[in-house]
N, C-alpha and C. Protein backbone atom coordinates (compact mmCIF):
# COMPACT_ATOMS: atom_id res chain seq x y z
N UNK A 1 18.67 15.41 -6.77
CA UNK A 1 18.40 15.10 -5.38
C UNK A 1 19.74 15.00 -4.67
N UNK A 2 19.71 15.40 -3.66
CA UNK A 2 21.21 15.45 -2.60
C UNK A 2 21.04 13.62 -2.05
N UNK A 3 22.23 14.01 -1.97
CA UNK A 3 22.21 12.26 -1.44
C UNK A 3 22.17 12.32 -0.18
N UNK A 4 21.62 11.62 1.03
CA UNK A 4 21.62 11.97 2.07
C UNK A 4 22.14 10.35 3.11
N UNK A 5 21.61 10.22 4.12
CA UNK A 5 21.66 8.71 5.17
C UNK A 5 20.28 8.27 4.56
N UNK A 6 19.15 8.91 4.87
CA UNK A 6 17.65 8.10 4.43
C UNK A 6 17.92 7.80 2.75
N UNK A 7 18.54 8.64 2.20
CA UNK A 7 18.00 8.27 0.67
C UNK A 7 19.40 7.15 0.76
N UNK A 8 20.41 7.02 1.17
CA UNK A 8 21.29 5.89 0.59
C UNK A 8 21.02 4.97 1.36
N UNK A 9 20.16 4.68 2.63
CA UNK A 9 19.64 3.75 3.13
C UNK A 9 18.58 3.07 2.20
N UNK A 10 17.96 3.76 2.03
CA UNK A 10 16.68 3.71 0.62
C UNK A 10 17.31 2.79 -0.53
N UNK A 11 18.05 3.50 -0.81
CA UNK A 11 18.91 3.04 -2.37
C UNK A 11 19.09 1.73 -2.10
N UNK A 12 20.03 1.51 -0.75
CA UNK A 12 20.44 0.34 -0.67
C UNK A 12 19.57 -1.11 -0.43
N UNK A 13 18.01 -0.90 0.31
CA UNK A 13 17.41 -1.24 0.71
C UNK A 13 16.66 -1.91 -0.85
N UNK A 14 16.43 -0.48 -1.94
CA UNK A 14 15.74 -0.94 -2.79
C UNK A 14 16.33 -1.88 -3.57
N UNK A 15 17.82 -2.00 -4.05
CA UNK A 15 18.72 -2.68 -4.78
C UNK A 15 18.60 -4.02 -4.10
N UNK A 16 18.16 -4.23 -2.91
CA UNK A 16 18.62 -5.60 -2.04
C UNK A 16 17.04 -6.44 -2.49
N UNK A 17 15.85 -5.03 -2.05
CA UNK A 17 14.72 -6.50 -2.91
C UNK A 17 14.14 -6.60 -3.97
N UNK A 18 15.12 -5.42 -4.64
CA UNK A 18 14.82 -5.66 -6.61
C UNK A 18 16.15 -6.74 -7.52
N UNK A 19 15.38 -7.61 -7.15
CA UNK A 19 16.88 -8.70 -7.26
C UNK A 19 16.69 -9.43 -8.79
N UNK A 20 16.03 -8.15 -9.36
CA UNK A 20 16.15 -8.48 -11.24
C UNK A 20 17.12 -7.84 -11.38
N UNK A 21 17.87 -7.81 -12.25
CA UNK A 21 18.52 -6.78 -12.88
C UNK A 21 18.08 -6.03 -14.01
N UNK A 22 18.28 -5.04 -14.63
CA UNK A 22 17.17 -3.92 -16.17
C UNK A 22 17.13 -5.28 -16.81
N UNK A 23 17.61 -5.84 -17.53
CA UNK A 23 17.71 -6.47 -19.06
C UNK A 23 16.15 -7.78 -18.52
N UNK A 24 16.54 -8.48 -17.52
CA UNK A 24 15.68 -9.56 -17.02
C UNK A 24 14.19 -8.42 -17.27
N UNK A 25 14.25 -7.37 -16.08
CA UNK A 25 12.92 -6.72 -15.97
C UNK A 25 12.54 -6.07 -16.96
N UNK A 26 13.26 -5.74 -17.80
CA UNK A 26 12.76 -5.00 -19.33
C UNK A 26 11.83 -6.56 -20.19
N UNK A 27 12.82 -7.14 -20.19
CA UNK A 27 12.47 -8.67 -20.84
C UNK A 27 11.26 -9.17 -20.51
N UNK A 28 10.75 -8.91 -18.75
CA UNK A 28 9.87 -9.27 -18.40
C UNK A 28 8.49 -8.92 -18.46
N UNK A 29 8.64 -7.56 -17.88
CA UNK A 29 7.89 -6.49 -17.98
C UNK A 29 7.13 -6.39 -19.76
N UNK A 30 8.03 -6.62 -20.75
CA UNK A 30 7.28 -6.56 -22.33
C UNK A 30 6.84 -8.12 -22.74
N UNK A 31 6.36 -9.09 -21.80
CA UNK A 31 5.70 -9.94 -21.55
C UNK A 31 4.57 -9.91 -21.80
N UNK A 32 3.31 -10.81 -21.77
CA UNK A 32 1.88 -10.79 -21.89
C UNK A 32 1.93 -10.81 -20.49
N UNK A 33 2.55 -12.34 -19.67
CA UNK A 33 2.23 -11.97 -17.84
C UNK A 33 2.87 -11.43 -17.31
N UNK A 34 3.31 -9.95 -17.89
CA UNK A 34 3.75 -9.22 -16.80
C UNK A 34 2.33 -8.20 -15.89
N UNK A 35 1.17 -8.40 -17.19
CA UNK A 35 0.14 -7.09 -16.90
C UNK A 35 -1.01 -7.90 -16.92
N UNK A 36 -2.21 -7.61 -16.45
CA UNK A 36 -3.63 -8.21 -16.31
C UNK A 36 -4.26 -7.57 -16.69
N UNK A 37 -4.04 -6.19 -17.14
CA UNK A 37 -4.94 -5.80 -18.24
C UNK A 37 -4.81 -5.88 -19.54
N UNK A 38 -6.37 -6.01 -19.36
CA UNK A 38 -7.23 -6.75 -21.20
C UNK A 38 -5.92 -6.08 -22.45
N UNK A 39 -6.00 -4.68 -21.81
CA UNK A 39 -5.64 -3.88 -23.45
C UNK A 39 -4.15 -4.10 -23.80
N UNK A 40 -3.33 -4.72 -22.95
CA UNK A 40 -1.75 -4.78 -22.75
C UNK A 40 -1.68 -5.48 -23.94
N UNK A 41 -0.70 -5.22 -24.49
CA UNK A 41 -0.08 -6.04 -26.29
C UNK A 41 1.54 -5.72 -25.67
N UNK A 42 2.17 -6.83 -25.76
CA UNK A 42 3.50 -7.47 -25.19
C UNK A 42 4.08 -6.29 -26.20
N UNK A 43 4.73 -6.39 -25.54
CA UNK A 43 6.28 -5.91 -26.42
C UNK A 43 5.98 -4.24 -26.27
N UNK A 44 4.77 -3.80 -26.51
CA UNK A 44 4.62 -1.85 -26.89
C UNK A 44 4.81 -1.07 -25.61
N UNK A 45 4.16 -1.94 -24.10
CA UNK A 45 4.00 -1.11 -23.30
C UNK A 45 4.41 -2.16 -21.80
N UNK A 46 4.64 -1.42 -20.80
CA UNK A 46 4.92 -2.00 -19.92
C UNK A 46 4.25 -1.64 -18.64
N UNK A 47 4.27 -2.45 -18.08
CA UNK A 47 2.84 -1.95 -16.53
C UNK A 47 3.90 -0.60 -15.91
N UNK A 48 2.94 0.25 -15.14
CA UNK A 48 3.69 1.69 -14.65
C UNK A 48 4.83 1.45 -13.72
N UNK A 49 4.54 0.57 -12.82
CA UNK A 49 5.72 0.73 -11.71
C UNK A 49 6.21 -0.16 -12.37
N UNK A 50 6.39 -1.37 -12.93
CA UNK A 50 7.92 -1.66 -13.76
C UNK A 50 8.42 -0.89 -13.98
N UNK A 51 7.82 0.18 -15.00
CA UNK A 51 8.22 1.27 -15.95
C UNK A 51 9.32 1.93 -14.91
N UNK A 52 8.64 2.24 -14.19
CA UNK A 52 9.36 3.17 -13.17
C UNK A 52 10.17 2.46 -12.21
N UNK A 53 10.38 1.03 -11.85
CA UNK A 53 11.43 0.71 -11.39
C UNK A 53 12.38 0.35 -12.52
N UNK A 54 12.04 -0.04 -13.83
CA UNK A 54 13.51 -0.01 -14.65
C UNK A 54 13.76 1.42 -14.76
N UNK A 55 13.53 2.65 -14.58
CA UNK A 55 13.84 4.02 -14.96
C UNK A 55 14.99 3.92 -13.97
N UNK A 56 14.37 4.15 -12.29
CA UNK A 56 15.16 3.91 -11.48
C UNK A 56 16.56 2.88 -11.35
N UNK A 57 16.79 2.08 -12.07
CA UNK A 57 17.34 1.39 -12.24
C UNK A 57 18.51 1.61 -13.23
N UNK A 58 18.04 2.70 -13.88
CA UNK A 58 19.03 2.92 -15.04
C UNK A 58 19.46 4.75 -14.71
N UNK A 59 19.69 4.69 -13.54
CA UNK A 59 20.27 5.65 -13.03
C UNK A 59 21.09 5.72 -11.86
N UNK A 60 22.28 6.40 -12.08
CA UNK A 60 23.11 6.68 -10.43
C UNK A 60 22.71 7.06 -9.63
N UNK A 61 22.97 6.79 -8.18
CA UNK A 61 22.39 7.51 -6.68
C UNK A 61 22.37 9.01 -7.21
N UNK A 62 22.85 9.81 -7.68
CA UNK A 62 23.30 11.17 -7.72
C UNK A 62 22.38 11.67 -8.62
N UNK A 63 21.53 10.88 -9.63
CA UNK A 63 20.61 11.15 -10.64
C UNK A 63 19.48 11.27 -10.15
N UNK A 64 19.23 11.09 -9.12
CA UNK A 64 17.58 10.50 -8.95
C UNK A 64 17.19 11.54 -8.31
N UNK A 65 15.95 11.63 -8.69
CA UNK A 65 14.70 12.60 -8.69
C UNK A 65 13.77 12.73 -7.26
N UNK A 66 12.81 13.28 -6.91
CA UNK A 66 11.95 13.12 -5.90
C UNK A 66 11.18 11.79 -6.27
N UNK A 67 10.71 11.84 -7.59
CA UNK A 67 9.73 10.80 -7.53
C UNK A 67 10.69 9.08 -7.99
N UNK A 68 11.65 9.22 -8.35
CA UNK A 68 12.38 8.03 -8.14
C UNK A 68 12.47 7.60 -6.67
N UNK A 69 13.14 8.33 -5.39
CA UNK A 69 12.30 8.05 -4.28
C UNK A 69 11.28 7.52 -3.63
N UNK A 70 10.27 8.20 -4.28
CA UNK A 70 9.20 7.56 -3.99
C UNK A 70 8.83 6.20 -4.75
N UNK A 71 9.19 5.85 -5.94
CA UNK A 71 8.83 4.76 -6.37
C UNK A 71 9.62 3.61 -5.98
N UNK A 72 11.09 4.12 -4.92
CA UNK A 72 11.83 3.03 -4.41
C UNK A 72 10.90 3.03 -3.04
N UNK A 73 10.86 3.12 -2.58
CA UNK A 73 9.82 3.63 -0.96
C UNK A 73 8.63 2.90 -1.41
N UNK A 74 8.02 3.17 -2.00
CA UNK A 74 6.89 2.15 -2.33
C UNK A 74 7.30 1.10 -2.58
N UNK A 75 8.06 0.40 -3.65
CA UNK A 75 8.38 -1.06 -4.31
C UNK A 75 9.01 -1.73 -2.47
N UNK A 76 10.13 -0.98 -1.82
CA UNK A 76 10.50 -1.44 -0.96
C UNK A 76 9.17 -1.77 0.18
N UNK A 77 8.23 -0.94 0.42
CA UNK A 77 7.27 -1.07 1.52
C UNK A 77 6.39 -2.16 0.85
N UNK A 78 6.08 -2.13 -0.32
CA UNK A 78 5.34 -3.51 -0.98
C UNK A 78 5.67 -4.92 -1.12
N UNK A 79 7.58 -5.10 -1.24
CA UNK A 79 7.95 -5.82 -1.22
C UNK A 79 8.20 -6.90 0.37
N UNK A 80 8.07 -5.65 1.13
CA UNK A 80 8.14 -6.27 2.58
C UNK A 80 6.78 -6.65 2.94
N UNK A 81 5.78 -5.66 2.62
CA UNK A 81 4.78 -5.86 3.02
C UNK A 81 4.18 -7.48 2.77
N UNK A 82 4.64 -8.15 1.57
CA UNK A 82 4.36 -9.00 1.04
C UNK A 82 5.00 -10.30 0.78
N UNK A 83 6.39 -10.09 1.64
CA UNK A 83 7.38 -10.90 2.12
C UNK A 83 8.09 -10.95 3.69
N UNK A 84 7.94 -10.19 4.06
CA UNK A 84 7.99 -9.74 5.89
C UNK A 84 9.64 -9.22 4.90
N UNK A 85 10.62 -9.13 6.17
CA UNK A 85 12.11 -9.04 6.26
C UNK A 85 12.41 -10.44 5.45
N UNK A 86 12.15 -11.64 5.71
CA UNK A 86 12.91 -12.55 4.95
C UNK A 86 12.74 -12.61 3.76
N UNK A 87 13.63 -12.45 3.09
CA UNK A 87 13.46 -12.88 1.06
C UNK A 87 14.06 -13.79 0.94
N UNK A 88 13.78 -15.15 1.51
CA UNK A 88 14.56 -16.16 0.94
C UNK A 88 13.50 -16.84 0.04
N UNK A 89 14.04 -17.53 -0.97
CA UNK A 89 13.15 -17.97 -1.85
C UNK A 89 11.33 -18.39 -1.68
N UNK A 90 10.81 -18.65 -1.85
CA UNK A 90 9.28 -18.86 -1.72
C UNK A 90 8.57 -18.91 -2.92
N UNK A 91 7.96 -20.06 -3.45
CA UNK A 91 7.13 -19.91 -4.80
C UNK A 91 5.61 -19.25 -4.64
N UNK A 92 5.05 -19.00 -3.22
CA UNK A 92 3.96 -18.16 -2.58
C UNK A 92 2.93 -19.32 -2.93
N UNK A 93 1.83 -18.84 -3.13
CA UNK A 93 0.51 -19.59 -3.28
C UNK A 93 0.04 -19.21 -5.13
N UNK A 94 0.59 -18.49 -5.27
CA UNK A 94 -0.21 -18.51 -6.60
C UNK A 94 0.74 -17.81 -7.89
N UNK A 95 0.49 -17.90 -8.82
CA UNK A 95 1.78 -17.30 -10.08
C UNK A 95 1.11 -16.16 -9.90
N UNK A 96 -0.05 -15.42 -9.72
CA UNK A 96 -0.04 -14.34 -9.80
C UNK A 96 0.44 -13.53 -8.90
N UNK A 97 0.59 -14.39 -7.86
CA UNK A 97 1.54 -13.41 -6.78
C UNK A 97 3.05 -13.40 -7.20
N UNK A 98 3.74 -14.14 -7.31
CA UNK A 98 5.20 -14.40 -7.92
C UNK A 98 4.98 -12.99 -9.55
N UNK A 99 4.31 -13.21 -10.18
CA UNK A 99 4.11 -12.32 -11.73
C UNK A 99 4.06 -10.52 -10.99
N UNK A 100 3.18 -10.67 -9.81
CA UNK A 100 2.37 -9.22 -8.93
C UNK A 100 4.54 -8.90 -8.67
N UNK A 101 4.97 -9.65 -8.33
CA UNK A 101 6.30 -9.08 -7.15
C UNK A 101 7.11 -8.98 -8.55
N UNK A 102 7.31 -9.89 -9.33
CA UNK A 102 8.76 -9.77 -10.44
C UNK A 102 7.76 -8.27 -11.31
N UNK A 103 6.85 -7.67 -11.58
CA UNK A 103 6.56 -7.08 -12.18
C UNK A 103 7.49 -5.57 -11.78
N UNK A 104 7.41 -5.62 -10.44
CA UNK A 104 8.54 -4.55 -9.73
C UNK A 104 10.21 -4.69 -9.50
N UNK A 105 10.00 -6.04 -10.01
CA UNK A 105 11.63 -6.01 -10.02
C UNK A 105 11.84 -7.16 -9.21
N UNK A 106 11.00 -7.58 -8.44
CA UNK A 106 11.45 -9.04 -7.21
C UNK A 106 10.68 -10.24 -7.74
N UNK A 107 11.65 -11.18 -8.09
CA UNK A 107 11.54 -12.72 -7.93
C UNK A 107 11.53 -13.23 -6.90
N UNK A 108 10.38 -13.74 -6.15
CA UNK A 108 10.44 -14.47 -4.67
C UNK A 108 10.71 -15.79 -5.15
N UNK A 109 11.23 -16.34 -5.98
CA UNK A 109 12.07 -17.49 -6.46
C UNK A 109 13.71 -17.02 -6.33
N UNK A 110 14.31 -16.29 -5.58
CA UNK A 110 15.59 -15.93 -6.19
C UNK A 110 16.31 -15.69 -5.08
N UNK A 111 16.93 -16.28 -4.37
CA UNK A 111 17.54 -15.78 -2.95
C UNK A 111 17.81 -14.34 -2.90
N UNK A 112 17.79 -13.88 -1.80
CA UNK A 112 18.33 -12.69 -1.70
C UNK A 112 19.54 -12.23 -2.00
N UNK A 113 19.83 -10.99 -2.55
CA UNK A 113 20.90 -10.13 -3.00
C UNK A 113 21.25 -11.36 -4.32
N UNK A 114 20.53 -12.11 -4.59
CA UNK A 114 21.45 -13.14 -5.79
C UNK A 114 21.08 -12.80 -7.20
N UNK A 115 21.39 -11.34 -8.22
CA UNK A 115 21.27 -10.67 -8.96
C UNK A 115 22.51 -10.07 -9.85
N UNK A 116 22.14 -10.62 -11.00
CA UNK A 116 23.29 -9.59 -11.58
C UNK A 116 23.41 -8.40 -11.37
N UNK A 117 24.96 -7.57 -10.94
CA UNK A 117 24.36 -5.98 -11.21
C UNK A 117 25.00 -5.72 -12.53
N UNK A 118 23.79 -4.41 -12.59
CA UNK A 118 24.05 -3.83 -13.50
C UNK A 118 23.92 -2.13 -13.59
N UNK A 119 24.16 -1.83 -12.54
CA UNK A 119 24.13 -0.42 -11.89
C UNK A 119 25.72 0.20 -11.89
């Protein structure tokens, strides 16, 4: 993919409300509560868009694909959708909402940008 203004706006946007870093979201993600379905067995498999935001995650701006794009574009429009613009901490109303957001990479326990990198 060419790097462009929208995609490094993107990039930057997605890095700001995926404020796990891989090792946390790998860790997390091979959890029992990372997934709500019945058939999930910890450790073998991991819910899809984790999957695909640690992929994204373990790649340079210069690596990424069409559909890495899109899976930052989504996590980012979900993450707002479901936090407005502010990410300052919030424990929400329920663990399954907090489990629903870290499954993509965001702790709404975690101030903003306050993440190890590892990019």
């Amino acid at each position: 993919m060419t790097s462009s203004t929208g995609y490094d706006d993107l990039w930057d946007e997605f890095h700001r409300v995926v404020n796990m870093n891989s090792r946390e979201l790998e860790t997390w993600l091979l959890t029992e509560e990372a997934s709500e379905e019945a058939d999930f067995v910890p450790g073998e498999r991991m819910p899809p868009t984790g999957a695909d935001v640690l992929a994204v995650l373990g790649k340079r701006k210069t690596d990424l694909e069409d559909h890495d794009a899109e899976v930052m574009a989504r996590v980012v429009s979900i993450v707002h959708r479901e936090r407005g613009e502010d990410l300052e901490p919030d424990a929400g109303e329920s663990a399954g909402w907090r489990r629903y957001l870290m499954s993509m990479g965001h702790d709404p326990l975690r101030p903003a940008g306050d993440r190890a990198t590892d990019r």
